[in-house]
N, C-alpha and C. Protein backbone atom coordinates (compact mmCIF):
# COMPACT_ATOMS: atom_id res chain seq x y z
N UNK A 1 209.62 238.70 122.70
CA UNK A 1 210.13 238.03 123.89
C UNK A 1 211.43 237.31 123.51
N UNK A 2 212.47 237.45 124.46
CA UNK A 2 213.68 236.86 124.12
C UNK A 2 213.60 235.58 124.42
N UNK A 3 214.66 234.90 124.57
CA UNK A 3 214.61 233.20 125.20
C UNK A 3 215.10 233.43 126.42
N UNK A 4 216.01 234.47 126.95
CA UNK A 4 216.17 234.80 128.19
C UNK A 4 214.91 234.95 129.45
N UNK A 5 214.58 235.94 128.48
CA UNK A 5 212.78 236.09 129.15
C UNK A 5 211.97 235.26 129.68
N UNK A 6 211.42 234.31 128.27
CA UNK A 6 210.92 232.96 128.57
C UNK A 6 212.05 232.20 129.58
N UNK A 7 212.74 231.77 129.55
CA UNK A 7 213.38 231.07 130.81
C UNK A 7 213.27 231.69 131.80
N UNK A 8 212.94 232.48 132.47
CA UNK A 8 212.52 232.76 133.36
C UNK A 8 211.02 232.66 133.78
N UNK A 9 210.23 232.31 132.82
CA UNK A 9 208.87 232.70 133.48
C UNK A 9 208.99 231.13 134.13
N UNK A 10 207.80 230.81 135.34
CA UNK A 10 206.74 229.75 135.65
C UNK A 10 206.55 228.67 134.88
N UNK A 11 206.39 227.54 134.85
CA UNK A 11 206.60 226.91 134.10
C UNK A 11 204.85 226.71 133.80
N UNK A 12 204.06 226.68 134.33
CA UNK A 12 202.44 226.61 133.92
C UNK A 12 202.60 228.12 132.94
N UNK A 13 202.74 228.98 132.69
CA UNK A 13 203.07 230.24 132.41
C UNK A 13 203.66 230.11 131.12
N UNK A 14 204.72 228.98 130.74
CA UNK A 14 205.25 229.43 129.78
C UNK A 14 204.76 228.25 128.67
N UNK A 15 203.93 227.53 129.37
CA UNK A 15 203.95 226.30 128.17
C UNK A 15 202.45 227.04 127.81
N UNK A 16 201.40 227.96 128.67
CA UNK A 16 200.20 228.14 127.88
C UNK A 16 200.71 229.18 127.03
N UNK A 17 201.85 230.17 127.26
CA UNK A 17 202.26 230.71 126.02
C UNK A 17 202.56 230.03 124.77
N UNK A 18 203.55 229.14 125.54
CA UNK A 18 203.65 227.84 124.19
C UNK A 18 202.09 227.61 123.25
N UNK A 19 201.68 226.86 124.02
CA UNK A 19 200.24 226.08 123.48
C UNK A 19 199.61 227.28 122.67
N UNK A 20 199.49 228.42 123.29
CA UNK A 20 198.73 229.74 122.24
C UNK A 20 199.40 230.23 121.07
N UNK A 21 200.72 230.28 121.06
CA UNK A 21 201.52 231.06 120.20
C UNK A 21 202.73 229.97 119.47
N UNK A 22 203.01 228.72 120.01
CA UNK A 22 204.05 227.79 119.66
C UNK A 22 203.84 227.12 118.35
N UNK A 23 204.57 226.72 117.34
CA UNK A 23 204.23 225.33 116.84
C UNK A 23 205.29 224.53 117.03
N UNK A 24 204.30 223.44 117.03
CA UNK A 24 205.01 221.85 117.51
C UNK A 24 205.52 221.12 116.39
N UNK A 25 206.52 220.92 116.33
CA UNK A 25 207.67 221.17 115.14
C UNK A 25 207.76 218.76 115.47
N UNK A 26 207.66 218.51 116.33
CA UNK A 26 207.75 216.62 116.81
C UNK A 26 207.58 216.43 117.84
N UNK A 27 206.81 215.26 117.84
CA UNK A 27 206.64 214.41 119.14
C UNK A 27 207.11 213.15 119.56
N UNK A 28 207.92 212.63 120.45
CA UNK A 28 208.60 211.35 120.18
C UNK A 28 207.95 210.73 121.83
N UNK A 29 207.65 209.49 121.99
CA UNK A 29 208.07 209.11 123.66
C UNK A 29 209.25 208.22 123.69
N UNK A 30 210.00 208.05 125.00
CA UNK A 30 210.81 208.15 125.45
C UNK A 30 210.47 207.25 126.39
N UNK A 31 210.60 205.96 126.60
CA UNK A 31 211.28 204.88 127.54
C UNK A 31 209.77 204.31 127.49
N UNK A 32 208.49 204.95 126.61
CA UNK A 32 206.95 204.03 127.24
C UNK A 32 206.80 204.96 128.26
N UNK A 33 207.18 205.73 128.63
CA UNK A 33 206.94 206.85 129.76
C UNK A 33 206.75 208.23 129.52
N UNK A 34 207.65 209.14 128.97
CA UNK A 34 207.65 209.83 128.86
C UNK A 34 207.22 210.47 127.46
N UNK A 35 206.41 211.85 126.99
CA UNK A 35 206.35 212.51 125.90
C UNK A 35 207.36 213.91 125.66
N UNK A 36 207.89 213.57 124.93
CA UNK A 36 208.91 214.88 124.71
C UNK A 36 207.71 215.78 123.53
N UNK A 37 208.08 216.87 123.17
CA UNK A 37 207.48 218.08 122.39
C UNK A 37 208.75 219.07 122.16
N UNK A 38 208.98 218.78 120.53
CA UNK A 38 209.54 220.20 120.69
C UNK A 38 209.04 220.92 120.24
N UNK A 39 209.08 222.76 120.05
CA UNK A 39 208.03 223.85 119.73
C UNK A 39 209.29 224.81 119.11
N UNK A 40 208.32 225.69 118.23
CA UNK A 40 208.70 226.74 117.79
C UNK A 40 208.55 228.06 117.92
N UNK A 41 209.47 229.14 118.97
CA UNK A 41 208.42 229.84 119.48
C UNK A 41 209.09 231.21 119.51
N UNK A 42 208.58 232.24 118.76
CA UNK A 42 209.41 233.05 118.47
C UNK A 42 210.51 232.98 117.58
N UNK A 43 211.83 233.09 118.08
CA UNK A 43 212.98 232.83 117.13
C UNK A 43 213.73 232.24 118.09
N UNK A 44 212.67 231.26 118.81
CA UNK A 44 214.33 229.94 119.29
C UNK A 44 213.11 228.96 119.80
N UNK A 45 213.67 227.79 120.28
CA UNK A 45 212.88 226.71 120.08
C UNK A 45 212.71 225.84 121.47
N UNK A 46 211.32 225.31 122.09
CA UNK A 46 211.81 225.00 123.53
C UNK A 46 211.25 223.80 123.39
N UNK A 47 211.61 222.52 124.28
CA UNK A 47 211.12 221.40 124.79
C UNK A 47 210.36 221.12 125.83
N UNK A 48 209.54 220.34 125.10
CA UNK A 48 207.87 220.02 127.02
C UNK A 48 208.00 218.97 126.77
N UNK A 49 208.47 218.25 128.37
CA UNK A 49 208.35 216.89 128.71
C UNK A 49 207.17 216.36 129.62
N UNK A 50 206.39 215.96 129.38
CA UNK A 50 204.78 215.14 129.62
C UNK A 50 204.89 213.59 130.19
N UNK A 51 204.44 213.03 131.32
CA UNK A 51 204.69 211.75 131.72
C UNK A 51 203.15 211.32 130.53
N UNK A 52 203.49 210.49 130.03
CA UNK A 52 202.62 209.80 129.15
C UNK A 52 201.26 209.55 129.77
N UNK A 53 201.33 209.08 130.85
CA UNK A 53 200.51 207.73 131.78
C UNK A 53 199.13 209.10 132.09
N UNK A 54 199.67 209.96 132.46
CA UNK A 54 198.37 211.11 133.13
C UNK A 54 198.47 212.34 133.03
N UNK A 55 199.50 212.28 131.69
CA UNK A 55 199.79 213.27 130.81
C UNK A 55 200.38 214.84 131.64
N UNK A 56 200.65 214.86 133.21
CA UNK A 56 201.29 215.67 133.79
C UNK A 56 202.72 216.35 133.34
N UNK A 57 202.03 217.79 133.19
CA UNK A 57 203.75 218.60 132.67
C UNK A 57 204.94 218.22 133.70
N UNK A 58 205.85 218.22 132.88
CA UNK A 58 206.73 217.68 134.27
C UNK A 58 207.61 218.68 133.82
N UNK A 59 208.01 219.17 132.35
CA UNK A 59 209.27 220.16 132.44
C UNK A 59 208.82 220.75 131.04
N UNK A 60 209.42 222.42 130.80
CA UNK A 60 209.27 223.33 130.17
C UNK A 60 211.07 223.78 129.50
N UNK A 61 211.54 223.87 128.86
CA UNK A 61 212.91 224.31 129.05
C UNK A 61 213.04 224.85 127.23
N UNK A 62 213.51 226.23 127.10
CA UNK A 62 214.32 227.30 126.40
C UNK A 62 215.34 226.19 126.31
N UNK A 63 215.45 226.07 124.76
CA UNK A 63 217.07 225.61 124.00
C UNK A 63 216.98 226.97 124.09
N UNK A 64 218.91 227.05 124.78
CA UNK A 64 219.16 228.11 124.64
C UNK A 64 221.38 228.09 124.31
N UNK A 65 221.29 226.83 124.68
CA UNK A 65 222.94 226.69 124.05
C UNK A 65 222.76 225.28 123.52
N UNK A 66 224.65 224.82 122.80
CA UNK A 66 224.72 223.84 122.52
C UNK A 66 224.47 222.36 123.40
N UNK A 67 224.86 222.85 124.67
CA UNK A 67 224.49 221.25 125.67
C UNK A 67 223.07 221.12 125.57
N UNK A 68 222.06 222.43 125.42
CA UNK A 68 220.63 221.66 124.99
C UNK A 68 220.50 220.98 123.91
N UNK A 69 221.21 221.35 123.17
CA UNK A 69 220.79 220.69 122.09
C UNK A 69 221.50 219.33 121.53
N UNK A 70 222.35 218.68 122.60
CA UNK A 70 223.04 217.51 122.07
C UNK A 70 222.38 216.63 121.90
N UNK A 71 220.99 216.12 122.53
CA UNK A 71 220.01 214.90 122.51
C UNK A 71 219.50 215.28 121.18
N UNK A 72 219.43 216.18 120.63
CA UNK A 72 219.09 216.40 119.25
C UNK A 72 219.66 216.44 118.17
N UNK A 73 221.53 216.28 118.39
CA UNK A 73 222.56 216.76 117.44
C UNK A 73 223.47 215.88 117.75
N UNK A 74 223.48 214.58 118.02
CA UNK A 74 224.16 213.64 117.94
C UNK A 74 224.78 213.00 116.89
N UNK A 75 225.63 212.78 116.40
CA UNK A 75 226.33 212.70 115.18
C UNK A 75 226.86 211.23 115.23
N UNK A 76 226.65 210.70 114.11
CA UNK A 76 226.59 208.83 113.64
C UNK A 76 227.36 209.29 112.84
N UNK A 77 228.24 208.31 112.53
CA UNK A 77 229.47 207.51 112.22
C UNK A 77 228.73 206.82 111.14
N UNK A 78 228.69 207.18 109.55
CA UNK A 78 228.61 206.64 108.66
C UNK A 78 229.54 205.83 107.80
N UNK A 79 230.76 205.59 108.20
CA UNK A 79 232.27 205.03 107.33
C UNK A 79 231.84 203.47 107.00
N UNK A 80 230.99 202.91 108.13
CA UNK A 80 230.60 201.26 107.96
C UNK A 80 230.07 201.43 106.41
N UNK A 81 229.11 202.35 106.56
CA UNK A 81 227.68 202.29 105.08
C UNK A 81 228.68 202.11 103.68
N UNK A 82 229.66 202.88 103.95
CA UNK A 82 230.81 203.33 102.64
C UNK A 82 231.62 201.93 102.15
């Protein structure tokens, strides 16, 4: 399955693919609200966002370019440490 593919399916659809076939590579929450997940799935990597409180999927999403991946690839300014 490509990542093209998967972005297209259903989103109930693609996270029980996830859950059967994924590994969950971190888990972070996000504001006391939210659970992020990222997964490993195939040969590219997707994010499930979970409201904490009643644990409802709220989003499924294929990294599939660089703007996905900026919340993850944010780059700090080390010159202070030096």
């Amino acid at each position: 399955m490509t990542v093209k593919q998967y972005a297209k399916l259903a989103t109930g659809e693609s996270y029980l693919l996830l859950s059967r076939h994924g590994v969950m590579l971190d888990e972070v929450t996000i504001y006391g609200m939210l659970r992020l997940r990222l997964y490993s799935f195939h040969n590219f990597y997707v994010q499930v966002l979970f409201n904490k409180h009643d644990h409802k999927l709220l989003e499924v999403k294929a990294l599939q370019d660089e703007d996905d991946w900026s919340a993850y690839l944010e780059t700090k300014d080390l010159k202070s440490l030096f």
